[in-house]
Protein backbone atom coordinates (compact mmCIF):
# COMPACT_ATOMS: atom_id res chain seq x y z
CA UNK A 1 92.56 95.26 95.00
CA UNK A 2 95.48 96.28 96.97
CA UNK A 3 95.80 96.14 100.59
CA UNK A 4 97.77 98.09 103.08
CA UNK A 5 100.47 96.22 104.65
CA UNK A 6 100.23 97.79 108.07
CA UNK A 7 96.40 98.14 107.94
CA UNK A 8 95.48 95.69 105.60
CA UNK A 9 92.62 97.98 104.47
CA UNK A 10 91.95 97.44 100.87
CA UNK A 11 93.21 100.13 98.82
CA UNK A 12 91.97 101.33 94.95
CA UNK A 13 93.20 99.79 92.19
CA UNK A 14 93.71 103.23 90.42
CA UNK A 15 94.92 105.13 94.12
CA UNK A 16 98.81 105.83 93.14
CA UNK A 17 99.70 107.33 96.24
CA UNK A 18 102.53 106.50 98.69
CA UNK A 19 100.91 107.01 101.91
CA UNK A 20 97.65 104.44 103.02
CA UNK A 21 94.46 106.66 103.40
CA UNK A 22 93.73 105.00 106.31
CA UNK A 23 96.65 104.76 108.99
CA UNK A 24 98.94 107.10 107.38
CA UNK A 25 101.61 104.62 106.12
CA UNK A 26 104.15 105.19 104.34
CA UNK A 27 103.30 102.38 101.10
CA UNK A 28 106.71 102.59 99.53
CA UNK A 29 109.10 102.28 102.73
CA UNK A 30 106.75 100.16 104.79
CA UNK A 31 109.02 97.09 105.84
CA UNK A 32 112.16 98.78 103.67
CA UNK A 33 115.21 97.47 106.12
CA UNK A 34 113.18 93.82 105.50
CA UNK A 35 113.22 93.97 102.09
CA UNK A 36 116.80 95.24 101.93
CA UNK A 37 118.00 92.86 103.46
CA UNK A 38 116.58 89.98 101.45
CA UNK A 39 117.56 91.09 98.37
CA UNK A 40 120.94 91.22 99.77
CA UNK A 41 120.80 87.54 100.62
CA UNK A 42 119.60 87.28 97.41
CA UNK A 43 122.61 88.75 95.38
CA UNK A 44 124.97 87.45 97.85
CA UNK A 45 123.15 83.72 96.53
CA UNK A 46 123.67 84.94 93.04
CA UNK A 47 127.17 85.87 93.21
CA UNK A 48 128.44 82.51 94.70
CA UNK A 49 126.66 80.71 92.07
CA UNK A 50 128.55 82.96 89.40
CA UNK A 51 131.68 82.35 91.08
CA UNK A 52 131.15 78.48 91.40
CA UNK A 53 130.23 78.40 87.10
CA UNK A 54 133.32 80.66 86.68
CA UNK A 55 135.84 78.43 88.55
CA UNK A 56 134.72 75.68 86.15
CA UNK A 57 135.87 77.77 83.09
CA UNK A 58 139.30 76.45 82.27
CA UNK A 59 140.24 79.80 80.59
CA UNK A 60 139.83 81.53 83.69
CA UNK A 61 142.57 79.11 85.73
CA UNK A 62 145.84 81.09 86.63
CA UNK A 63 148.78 79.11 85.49
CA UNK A 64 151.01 78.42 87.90
């Protein structure tokens, strides 16, 4: 069972809709800015540990 994140009424398994039945939420963009933002901390993580394995690469060093 699903549940509503506003509501936390439980929700059909086999309801596909984007808006909760009960409070009128909006299912898909419920907490949006939220999860925006951590999957922006999340490729920001990601990209400083590329950067850090591609420093290491000695065929990547500018030759001075």
């Amino acid at each position: 069972m699903r549940k509503c994140p506003k509501c936390a009424e439980s929700l059909s398994p086999l309801y596909f809709g984007t808006i909760c039945r009960h409070c009128g939420a909006d299912l898909l963009y419920y907490h949006f800015d939220e999860r925006l933002e951590q999957d922006a901390q999340k490729a920001d993580a990601q990209e400083e540990k590329l950067q850090r394995l591609l420093n290491k690469l000695p065929l990547l060093k500018k030759k001075q």
